[in-house]
Each structure stands twice: as structure tokens, then as C-alpha cells.
N, C-alpha and C. Protein backbone atom coordinates (compact mmCIF):
# COMPACT_ATOMS: atom_id res chain seq x y z
N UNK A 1 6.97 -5.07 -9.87
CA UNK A 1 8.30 -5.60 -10.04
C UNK A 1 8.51 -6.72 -9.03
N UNK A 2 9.00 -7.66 -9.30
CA UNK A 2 9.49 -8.87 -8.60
C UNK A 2 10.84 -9.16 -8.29
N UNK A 3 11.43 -9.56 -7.64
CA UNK A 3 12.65 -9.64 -7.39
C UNK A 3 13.09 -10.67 -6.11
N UNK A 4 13.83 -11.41 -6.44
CA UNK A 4 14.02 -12.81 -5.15
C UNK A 4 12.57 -13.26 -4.68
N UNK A 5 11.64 -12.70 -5.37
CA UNK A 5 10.49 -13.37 -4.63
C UNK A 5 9.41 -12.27 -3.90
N UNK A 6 10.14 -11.16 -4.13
CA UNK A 6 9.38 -9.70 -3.04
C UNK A 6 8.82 -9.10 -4.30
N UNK A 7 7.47 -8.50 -4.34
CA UNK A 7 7.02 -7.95 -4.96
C UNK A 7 6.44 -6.53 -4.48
N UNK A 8 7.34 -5.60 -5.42
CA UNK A 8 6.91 -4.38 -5.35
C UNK A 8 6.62 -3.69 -6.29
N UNK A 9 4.95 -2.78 -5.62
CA UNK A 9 3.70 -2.00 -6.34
C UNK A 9 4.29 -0.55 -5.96
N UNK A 10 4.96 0.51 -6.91
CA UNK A 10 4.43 1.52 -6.76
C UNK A 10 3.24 2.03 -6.58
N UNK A 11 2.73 2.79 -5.86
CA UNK A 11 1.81 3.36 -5.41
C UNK A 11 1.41 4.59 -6.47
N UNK A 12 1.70 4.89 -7.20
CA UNK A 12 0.94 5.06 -8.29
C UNK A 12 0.15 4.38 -9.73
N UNK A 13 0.72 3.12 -9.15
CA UNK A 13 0.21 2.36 -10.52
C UNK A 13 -1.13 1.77 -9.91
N UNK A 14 -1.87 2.41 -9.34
CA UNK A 14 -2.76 2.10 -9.11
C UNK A 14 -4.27 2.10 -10.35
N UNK A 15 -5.57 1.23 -9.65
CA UNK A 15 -6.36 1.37 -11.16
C UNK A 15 -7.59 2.61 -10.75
N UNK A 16 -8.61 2.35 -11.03
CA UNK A 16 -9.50 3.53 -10.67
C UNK A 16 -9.64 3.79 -9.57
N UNK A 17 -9.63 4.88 -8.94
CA UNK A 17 -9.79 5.05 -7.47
C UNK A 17 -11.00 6.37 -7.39
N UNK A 18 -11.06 6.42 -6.58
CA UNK A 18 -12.09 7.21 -5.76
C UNK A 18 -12.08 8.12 -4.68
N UNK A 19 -11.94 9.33 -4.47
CA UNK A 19 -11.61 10.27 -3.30
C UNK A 19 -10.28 10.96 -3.74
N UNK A 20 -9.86 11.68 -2.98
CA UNK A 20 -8.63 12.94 -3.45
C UNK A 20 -7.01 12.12 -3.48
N UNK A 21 -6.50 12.33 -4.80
CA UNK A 21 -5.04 12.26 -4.46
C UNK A 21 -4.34 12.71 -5.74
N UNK A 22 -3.01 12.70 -5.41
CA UNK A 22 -2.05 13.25 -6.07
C UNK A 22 -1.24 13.00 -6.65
N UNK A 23 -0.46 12.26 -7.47
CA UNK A 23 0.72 11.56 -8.05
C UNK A 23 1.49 12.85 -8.13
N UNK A 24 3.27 12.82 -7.99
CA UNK A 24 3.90 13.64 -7.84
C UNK A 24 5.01 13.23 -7.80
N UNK A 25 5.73 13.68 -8.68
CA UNK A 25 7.84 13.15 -8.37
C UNK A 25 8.45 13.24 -7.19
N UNK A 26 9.01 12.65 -6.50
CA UNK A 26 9.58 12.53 -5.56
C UNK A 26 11.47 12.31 -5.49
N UNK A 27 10.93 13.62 -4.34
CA UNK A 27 12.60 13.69 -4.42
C UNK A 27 13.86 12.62 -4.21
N UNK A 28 13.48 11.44 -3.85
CA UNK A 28 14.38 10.58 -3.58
C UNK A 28 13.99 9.63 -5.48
N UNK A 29 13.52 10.25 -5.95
CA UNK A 29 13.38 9.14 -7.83
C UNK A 29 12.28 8.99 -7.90
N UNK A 30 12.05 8.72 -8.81
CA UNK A 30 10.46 7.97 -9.40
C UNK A 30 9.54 9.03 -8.96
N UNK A 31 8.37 8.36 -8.66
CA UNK A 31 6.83 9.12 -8.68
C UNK A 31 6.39 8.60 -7.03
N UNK A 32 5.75 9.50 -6.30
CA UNK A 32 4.97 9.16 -5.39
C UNK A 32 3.34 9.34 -5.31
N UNK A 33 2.53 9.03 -4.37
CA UNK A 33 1.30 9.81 -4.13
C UNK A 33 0.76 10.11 -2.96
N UNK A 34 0.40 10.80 -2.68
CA UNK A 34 -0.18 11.70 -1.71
C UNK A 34 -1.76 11.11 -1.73
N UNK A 35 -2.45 10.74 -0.53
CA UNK A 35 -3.94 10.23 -0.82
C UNK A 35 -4.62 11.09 0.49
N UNK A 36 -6.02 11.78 0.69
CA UNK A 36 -6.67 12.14 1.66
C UNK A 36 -7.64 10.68 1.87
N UNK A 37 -7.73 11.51 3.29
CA UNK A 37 -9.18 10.18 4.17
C UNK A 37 -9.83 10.22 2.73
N UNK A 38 -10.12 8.75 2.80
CA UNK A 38 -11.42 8.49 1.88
C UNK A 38 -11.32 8.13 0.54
N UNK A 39 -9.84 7.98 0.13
CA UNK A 39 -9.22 7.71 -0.66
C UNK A 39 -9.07 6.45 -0.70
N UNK A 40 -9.89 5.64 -1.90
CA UNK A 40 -9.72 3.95 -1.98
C UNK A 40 -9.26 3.55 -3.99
N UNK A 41 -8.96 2.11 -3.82
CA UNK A 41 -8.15 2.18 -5.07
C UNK A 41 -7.83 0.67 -5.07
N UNK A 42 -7.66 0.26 -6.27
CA UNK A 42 -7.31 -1.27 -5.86
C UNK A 42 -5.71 -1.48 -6.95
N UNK A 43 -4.99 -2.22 -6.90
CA UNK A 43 -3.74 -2.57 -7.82
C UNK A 43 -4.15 -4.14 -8.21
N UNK A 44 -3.50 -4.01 -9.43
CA UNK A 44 -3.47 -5.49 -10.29
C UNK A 44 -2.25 -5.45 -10.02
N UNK A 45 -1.65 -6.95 -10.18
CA UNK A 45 -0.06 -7.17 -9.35
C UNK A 45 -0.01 -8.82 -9.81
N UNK A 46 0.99 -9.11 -10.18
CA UNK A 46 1.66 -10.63 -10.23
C UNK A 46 2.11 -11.39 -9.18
N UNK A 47 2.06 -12.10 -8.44
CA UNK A 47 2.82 -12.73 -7.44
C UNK A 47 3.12 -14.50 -8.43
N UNK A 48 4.54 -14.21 -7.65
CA UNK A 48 5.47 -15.63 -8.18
C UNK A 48 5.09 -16.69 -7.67
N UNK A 49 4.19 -17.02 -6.32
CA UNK A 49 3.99 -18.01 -5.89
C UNK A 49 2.82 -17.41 -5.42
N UNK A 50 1.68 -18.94 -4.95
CA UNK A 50 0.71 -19.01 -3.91
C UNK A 50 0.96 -18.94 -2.72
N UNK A 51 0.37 -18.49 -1.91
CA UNK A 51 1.07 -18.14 -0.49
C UNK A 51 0.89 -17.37 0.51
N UNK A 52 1.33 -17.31 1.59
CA UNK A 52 1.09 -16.44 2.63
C UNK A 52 2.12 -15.32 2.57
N UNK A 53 2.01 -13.65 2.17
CA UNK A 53 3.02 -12.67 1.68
C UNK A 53 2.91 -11.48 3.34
N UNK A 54 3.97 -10.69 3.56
CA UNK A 54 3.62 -10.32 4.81
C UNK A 54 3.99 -8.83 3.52
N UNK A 55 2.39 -7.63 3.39
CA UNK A 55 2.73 -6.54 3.19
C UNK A 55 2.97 -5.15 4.31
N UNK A 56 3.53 -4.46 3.42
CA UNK A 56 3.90 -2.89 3.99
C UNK A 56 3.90 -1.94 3.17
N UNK A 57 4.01 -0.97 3.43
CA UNK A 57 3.91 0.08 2.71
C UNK A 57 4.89 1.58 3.04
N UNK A 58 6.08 1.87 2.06
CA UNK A 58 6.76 2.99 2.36
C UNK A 58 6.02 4.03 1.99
N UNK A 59 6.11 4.76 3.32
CA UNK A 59 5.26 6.13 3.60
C UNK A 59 5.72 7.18 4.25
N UNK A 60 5.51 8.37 4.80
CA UNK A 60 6.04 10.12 4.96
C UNK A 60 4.59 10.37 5.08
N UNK A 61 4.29 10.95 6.71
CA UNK A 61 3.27 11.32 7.40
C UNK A 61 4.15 12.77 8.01
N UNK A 62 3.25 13.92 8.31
CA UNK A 62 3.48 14.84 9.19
C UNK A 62 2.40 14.99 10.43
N UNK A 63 1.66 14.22 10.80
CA UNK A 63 0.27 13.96 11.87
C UNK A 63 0.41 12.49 11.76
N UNK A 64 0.08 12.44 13.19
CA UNK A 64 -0.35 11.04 13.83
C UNK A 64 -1.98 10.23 13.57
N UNK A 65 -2.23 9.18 13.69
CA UNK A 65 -3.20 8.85 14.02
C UNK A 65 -3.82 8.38 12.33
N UNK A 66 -3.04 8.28 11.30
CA UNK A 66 -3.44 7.86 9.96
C UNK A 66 -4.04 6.44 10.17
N UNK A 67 -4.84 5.74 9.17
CA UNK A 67 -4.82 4.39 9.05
C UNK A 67 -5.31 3.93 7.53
N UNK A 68 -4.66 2.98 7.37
CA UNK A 68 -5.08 1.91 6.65
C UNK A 68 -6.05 0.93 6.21
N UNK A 69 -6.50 0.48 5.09
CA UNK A 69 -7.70 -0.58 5.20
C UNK A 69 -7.09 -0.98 4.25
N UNK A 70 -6.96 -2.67 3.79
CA UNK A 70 -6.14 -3.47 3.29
C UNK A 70 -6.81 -4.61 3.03
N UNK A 71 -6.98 -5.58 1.86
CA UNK A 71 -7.07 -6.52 1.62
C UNK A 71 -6.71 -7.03 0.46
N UNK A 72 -6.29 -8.38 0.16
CA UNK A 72 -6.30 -9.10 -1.13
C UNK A 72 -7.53 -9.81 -1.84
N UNK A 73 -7.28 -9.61 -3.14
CA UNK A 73 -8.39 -10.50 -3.81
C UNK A 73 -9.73 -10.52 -3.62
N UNK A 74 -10.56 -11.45 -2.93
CA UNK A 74 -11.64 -11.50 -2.40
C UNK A 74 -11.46 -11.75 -1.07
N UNK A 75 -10.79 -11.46 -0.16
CA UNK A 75 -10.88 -11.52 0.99
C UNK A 75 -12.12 -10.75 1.21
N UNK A 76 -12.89 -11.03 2.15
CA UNK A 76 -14.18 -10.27 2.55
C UNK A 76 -13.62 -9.27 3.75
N UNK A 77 -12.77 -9.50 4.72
CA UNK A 77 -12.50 -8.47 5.80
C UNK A 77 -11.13 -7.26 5.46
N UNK A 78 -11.28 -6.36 5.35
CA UNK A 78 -10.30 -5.53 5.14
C UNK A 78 -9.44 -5.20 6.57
N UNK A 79 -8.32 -5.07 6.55
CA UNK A 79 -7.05 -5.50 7.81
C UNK A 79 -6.77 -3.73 8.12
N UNK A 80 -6.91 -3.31 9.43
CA UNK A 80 -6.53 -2.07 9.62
C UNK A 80 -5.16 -1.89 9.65
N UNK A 81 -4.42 -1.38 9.19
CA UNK A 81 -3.00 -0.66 9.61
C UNK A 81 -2.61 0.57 9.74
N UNK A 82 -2.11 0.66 10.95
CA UNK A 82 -1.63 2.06 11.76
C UNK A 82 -0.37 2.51 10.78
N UNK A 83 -0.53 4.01 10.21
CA UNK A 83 0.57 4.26 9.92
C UNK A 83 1.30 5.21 10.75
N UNK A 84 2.78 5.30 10.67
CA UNK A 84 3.71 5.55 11.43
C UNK A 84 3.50 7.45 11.59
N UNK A 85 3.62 7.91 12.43
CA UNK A 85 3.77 9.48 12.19
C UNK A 85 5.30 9.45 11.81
N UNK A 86 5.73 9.82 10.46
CA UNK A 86 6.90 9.62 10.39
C UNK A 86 8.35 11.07 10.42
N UNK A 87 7.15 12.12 11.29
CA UNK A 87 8.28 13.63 10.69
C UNK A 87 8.25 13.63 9.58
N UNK A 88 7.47 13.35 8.18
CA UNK A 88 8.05 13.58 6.81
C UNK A 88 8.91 12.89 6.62
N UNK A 89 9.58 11.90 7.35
CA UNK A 89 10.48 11.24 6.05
C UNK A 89 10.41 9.65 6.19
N UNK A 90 10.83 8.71 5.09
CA UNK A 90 9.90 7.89 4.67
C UNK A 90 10.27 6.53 5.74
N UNK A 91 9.05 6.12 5.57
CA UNK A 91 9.30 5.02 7.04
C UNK A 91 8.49 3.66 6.21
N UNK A 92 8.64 2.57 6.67
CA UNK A 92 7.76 1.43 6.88
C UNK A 92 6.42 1.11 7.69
N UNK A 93 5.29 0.58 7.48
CA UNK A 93 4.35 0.52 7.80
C UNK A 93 4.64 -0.93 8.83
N UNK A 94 4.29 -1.59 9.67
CA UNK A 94 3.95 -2.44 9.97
C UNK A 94 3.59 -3.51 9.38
N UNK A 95 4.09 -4.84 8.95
CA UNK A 95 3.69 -5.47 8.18
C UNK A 95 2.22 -6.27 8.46
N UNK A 96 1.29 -6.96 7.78
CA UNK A 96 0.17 -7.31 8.11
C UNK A 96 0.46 -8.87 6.94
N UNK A 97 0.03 -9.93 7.48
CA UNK A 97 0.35 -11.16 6.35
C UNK A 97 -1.21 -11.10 5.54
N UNK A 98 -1.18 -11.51 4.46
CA UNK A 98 -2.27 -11.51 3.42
C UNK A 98 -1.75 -12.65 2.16
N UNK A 99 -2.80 -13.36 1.73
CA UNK A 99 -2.96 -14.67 1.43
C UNK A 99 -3.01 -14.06 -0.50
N UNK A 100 -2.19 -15.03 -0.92
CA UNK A 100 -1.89 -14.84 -2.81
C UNK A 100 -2.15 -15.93 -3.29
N UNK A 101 -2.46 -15.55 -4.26
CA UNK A 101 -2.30 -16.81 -5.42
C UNK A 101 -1.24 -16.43 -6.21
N UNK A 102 -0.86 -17.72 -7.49
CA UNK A 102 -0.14 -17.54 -8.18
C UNK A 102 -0.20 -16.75 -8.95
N UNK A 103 0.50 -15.94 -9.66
CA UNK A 103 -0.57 -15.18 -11.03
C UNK A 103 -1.09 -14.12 -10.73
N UNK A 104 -2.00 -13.41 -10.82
CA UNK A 104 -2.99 -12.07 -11.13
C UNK A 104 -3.87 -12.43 -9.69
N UNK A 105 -3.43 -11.02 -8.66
CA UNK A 105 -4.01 -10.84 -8.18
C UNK A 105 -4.27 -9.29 -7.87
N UNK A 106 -5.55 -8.84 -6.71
CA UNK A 106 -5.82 -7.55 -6.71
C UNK A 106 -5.74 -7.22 -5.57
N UNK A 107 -5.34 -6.20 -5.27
CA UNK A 107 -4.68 -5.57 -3.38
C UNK A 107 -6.23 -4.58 -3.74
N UNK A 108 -6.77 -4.29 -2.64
CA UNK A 108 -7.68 -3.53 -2.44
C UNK A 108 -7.18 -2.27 -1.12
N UNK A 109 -7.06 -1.13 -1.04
CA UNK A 109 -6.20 -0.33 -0.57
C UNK A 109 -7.19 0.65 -0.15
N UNK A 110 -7.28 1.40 1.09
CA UNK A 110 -8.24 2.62 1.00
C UNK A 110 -7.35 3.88 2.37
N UNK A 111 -7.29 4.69 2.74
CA UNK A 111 -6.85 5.52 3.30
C UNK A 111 -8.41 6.10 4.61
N UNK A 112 -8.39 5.25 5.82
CA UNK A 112 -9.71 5.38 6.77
C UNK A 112 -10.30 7.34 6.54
N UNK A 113 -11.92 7.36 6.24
CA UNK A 113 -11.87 8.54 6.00
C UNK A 113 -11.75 9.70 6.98
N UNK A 114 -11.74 9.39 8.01
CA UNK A 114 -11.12 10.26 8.94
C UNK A 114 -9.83 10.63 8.75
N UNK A 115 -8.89 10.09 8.66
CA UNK A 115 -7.64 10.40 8.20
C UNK A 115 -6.86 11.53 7.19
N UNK A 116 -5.94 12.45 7.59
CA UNK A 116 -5.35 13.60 7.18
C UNK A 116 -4.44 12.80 6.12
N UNK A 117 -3.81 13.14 5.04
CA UNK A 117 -3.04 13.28 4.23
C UNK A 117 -1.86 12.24 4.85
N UNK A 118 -1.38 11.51 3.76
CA UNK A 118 -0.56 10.35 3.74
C UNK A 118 0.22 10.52 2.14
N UNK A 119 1.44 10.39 2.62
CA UNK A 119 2.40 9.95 0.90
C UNK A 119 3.09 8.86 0.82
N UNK A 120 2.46 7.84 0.22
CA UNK A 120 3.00 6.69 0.24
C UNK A 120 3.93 6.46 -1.08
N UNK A 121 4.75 5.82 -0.97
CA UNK A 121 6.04 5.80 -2.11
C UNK A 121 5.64 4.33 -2.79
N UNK A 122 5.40 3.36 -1.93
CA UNK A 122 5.29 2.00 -2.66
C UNK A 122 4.92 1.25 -2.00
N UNK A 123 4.57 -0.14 -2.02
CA UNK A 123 4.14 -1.49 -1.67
C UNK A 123 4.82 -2.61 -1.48
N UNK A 124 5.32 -3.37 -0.37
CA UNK A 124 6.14 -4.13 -0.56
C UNK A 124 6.09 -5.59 -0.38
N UNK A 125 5.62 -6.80 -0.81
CA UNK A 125 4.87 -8.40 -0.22
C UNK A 125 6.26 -9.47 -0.86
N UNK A 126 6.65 -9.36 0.71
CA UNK A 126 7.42 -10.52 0.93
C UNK A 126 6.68 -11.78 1.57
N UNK A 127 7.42 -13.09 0.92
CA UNK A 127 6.90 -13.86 0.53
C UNK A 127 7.06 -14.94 2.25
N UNK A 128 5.94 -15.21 3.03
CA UNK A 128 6.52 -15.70 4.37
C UNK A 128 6.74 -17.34 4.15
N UNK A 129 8.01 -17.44 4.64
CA UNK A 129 8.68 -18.91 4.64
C UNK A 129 7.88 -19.89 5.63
């Protein structure tokens, strides 16, 4: 979904993935998912412009020390991000900037396999001015 320019990926519309997870309704609407370490996955996604987009990700941790691996398109280096220990309820990730094209692109997403259980709600790439 697009909107003023911000594009947001539920985190279940993801395409084939690989390693343990869960899609599941969530009590605040819609659908969430739950992913263990080792859990990778990529999204197809539209962006309105070419550009430099700063993403995040709404998430609900009960343990510290989760992380992230992140990239767009063909980027060759995947970007670590720390996620928040959030008590269970849903927080923002840290944003990390990552480079778009116009049109059809692919987020490449994985959950570090060391990492305990993460429920991420959605995806969010605002567009940096």
C-alpha cells in the first residue's frame, strides 16, 4: 500500500520463504507473523519513486538481543538491524536508508539465525527528502 509517498508491506505478504514462521490475526486488525532465527523471505513491493527510502519495521519482542538482515533488490550487502526488546507490545525498529527504483522492486528480509522469536506486524519505506 502506498500512501503520500510511504510504502507499506505487511509482513505477511511475503513470497517463498524458508525456516519457521507463522501468520496469525492480530489483535490490534489484520494478520501478523511470528518468524524464528533462520527465517528468510523476500517481498515484491511498488515504490512511487526512485530513491533513497529510510525502512522499519513494526514489531513485539519478549527477549532481547533479536536481529535483522535487510536488503533491497540487488544490493550485494545485507544491513543488520537491532530489534527493540519491546515487552510484547508493538514498537518501531530503527530505521536503516535503502536505495529504490521506480516500479517493482524486492526487499530481501531474514531473521539472524541465532535469534529467538520475533512478530513483526509490517514494513514501513519512507521516502528520504
Amino acid at each position: 500500500m502506498v500512501e503520500n509517498g510511504t510504502v507499506t508491506i505487511p509482513a505477511v505478504a511475503h513470497g517463498k520463504a524458508s525456516g519457521k514462521s507463522a501468520a496469525m490475526k492480530s489483535f490490534s486488525g489484520g494478520m501478523q507473523l511470528h518468524s524464528l532465527g533462520g527465517f528468510k523471505t523476500t517481498y515484491a513491493f511498488e515504490a512511487p519513486q526512485a530513491g533513497k527510502y529510510e525502512i522499519s519495521a513494526r514489531v513485539a519482542t519478549v527477549q532481547d538481543g533479536q536481529k535483522f538482515l535487510i536488503s533491497a533488490n540487488d544490493a550485494s550487502q545485507l544491513v543488520e538491524v537491532a530489534v527493540p526488546y519491546t515487552l510484547g507490545m508493538w514498537q518501531q525498529t530503527q530505521p536503516i536508508e535503502i536505495s529504490l527504483t521506480k516500479g517493482k522492486n524486492i526487499l530481501h528480509f531474514e531473521l539472524k539465525p541465532k535469534s529467538s522469536g520475533v512478530t513483526i506486524k509490517d514494513f514501513t519505506l519512507k521516502s528520504v527528502k
